[in-house]
PDB file of N, CA and C in Angstrom:
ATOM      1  N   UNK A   1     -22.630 275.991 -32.405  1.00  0.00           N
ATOM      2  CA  UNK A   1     -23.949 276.418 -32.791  1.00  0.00           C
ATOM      3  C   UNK A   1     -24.571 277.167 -31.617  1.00  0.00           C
ATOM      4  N   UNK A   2     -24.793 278.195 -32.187  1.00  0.00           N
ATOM      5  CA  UNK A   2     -25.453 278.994 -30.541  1.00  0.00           C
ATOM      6  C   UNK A   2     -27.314 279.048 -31.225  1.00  0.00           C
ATOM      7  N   UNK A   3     -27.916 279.317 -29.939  1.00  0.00           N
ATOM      8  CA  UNK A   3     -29.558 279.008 -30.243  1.00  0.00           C
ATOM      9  C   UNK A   3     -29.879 280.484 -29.666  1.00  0.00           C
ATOM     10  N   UNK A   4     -28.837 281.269 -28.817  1.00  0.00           N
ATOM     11  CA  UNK A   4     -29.607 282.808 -28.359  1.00  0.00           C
ATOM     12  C   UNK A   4     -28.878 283.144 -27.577  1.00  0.00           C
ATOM     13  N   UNK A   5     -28.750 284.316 -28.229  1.00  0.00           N
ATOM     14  CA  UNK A   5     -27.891 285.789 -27.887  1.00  0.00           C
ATOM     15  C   UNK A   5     -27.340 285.718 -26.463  1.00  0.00           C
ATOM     16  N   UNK A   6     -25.966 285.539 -25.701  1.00  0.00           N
ATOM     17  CA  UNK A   6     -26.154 286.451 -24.746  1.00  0.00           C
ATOM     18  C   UNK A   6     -26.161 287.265 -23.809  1.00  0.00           C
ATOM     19  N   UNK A   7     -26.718 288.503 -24.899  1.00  0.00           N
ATOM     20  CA  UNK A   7     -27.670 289.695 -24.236  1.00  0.00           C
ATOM     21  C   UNK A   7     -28.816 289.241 -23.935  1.00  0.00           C
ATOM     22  N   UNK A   8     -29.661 288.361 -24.300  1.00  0.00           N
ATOM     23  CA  UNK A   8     -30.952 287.598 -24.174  1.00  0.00           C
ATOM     24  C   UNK A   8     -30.669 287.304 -22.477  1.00  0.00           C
ATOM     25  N   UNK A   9     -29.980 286.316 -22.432  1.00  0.00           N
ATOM     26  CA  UNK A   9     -29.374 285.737 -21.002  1.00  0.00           C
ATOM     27  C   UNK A   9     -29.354 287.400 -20.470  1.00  0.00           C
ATOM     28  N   UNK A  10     -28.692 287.783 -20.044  1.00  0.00           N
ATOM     29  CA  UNK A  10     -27.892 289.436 -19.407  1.00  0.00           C
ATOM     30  C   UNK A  10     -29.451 290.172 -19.397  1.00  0.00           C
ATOM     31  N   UNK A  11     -30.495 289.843 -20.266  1.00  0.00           N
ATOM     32  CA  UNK A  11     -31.671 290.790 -20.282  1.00  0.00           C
ATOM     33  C   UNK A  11     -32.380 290.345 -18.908  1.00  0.00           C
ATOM     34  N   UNK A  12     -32.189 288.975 -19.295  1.00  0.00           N
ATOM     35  CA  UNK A  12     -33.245 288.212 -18.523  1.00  0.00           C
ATOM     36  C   UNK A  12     -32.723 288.406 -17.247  1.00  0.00           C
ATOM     37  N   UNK A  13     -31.608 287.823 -16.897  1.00  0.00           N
ATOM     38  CA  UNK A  13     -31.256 288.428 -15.636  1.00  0.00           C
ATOM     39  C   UNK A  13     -31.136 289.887 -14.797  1.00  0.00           C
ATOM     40  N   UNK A  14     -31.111 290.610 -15.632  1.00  0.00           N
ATOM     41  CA  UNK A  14     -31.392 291.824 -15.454  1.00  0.00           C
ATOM     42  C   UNK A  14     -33.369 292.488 -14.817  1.00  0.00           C
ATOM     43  N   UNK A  15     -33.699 292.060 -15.579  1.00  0.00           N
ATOM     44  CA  UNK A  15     -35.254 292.072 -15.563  1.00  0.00           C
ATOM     45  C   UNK A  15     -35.787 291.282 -14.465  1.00  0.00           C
ATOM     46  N   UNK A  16     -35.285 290.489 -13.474  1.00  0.00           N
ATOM     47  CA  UNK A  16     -35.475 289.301 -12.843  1.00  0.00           C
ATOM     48  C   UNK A  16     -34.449 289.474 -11.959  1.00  0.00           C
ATOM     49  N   UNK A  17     -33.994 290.371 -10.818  1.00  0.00           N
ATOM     50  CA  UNK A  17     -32.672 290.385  -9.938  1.00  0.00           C
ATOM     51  C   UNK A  17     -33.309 289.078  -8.898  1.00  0.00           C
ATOM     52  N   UNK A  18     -34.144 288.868  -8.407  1.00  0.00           N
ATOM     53  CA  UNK A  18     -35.131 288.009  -7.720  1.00  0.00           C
ATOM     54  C   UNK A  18     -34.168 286.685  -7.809  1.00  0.00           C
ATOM     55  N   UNK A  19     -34.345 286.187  -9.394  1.00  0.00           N
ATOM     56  CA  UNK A  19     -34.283 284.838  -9.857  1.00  0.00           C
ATOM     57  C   UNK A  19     -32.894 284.271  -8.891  1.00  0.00           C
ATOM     58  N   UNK A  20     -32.980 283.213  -8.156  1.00  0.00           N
ATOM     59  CA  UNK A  20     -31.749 282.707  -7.749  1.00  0.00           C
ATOM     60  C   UNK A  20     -31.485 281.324  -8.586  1.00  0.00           C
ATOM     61  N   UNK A  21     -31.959 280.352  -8.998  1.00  0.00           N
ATOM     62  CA  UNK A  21     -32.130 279.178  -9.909  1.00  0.00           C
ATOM     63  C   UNK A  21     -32.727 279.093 -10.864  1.00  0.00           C
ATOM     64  N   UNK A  22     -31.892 278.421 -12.036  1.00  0.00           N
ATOM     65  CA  UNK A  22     -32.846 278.122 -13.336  1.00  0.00           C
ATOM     66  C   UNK A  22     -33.024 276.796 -13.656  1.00  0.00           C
ATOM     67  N   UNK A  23     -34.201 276.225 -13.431  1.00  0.00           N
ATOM     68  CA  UNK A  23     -34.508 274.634 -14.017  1.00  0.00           C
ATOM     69  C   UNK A  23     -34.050 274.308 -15.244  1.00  0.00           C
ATOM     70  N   UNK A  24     -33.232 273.586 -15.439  1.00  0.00           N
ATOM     71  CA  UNK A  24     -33.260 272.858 -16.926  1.00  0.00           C
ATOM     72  C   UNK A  24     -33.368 271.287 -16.935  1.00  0.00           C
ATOM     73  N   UNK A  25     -33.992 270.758 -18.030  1.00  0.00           N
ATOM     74  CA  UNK A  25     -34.423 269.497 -18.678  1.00  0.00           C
ATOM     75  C   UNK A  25     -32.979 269.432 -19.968  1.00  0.00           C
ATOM     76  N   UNK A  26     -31.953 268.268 -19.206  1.00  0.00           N
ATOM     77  CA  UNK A  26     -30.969 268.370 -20.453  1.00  0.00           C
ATOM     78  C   UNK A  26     -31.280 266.931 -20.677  1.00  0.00           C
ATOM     79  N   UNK A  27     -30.968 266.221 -22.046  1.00  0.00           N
ATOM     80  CA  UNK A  27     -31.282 264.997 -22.310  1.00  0.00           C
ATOM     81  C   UNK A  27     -29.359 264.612 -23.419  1.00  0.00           C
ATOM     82  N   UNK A  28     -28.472 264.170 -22.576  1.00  0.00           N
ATOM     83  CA  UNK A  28     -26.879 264.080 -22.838  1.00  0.00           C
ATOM     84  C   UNK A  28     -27.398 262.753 -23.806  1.00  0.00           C
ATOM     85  N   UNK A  29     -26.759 262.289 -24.231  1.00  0.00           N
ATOM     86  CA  UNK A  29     -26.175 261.307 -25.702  1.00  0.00           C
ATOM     87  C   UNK A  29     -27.360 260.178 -24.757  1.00  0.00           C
ATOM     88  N   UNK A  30     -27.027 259.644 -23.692  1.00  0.00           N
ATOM     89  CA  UNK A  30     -27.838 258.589 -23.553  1.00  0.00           C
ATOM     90  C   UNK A  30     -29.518 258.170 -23.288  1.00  0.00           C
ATOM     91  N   UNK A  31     -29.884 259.964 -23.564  1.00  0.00           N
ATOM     92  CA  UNK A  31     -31.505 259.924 -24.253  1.00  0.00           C
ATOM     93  C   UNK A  31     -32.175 259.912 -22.873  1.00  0.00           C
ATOM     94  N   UNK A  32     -31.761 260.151 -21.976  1.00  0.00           N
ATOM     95  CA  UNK A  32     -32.607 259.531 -20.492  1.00  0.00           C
ATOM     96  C   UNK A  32     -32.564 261.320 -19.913  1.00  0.00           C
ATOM     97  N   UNK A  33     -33.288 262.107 -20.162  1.00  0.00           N
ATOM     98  CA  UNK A  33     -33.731 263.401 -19.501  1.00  0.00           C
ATOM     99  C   UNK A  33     -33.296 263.488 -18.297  1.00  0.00           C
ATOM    100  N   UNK A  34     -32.765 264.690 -17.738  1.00  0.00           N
ATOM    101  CA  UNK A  34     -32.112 264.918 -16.460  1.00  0.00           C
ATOM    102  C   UNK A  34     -32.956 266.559 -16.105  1.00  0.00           C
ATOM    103  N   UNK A  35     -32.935 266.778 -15.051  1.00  0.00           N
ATOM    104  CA  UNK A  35     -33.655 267.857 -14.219  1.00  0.00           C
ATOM    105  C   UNK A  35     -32.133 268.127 -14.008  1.00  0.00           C
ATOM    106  N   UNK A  36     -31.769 269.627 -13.832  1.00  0.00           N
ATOM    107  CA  UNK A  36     -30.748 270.351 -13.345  1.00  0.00           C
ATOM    108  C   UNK A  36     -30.773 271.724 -13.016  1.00  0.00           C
ATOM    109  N   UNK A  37     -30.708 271.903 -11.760  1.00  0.00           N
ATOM    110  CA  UNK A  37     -30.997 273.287 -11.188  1.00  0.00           C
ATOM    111  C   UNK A  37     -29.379 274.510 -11.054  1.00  0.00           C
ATOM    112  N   UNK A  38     -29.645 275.078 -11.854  1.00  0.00           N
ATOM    113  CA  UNK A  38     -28.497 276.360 -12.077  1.00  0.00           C
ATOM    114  C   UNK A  38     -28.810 277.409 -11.579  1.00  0.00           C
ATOM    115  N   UNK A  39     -27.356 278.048 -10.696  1.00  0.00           N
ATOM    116  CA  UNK A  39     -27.297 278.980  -9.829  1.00  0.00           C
ATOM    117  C   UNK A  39     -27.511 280.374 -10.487  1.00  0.00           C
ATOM    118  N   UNK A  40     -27.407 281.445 -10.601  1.00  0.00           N
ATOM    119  CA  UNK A  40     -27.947 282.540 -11.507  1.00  0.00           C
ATOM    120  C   UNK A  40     -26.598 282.702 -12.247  1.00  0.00           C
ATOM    121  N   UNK A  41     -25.702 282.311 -11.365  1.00  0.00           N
ATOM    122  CA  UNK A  41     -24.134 283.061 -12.487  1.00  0.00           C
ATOM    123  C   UNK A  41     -23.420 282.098 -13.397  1.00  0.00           C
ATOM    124  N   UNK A  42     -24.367 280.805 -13.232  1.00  0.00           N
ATOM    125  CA  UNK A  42     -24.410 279.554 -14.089  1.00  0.00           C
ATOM    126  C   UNK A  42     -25.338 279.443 -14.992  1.00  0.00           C
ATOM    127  N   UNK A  43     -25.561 280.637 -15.190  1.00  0.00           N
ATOM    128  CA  UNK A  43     -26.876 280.620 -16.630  1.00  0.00           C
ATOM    129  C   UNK A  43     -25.937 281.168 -17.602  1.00  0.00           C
ATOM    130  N   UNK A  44     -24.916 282.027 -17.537  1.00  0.00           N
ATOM    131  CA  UNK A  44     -24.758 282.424 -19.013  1.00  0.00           C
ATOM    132  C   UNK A  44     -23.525 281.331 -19.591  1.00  0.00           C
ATOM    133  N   UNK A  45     -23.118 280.889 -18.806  1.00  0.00           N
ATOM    134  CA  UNK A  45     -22.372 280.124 -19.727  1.00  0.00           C
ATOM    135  C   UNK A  45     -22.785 278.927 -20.750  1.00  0.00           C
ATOM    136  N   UNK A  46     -24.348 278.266 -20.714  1.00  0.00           N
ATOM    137  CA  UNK A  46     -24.749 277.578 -21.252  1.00  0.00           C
ATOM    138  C   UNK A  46     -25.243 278.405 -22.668  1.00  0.00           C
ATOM    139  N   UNK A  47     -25.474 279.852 -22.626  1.00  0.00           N
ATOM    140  CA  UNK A  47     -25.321 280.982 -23.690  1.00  0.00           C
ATOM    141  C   UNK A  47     -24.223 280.939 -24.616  1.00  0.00           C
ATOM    142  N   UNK A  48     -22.808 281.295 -23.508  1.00  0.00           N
ATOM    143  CA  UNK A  48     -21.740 281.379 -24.473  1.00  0.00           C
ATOM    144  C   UNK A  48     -21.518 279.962 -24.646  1.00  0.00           C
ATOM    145  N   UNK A  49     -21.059 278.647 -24.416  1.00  0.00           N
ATOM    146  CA  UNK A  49     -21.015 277.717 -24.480  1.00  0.00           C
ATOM    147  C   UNK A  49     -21.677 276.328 -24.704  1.00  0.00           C
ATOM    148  N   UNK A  50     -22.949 276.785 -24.745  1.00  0.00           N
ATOM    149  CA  UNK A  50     -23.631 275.845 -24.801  1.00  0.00           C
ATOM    150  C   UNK A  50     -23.952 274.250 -23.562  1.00  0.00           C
ATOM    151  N   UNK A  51     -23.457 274.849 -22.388  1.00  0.00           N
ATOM    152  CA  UNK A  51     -23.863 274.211 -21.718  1.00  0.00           C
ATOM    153  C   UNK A  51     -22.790 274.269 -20.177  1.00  0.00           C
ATOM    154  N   UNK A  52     -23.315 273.831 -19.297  1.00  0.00           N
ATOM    155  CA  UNK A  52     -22.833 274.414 -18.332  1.00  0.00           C
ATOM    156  C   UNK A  52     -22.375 273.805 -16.992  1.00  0.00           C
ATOM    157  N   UNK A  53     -21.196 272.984 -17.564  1.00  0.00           N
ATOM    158  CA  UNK A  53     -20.289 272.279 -16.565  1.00  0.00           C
ATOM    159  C   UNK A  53     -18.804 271.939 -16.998  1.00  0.00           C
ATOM    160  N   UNK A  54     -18.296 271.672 -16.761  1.00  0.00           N
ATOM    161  CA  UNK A  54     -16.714 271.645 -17.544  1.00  0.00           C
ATOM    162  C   UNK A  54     -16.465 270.251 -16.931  1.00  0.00           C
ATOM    163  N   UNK A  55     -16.636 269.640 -18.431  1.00  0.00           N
ATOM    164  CA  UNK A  55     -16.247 268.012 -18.285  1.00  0.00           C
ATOM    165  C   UNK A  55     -16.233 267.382 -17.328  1.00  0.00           C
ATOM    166  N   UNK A  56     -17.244 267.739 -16.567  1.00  0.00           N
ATOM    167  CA  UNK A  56     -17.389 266.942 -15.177  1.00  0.00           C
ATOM    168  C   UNK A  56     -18.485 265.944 -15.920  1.00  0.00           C
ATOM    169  N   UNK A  57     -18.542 264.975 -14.905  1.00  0.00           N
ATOM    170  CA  UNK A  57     -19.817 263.696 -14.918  1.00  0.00           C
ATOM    171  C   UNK A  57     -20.989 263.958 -14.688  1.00  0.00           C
ATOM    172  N   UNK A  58     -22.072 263.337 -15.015  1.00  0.00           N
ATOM    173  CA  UNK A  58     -23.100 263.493 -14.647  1.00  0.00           C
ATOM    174  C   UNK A  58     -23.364 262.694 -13.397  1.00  0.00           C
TER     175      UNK A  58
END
């Protein structure tokens, strides 16, 4: 299930060369909200993939 385009991602970064980190609020199966700070070339894969770590742990 994808939620947005991305070219959306690729815009944004584009428009924004500045941006070095992106905050995210992920909340995984056990409901307890996590803060996670992503590097700029770690934003699009949560685009194509939906999220952005490869079976590593939290």
């Amino acid at each position: 299930m994808k939620f947005a385009a991305v070219s959306e991602c690729d815009a944004f970064l584009a428009a924004h060369p500045a941006v070095q980190f992106v905050d995210l609020v992920v909340t995984p199966l056990s409901g307890v909200p996590r803060g996670k700070r992503l590097r700029r070339h770690e934003l699009r894969p949560v685009f194509e993939q939906g999220r952005f770590c490869r079976c590593r742990s939290w």
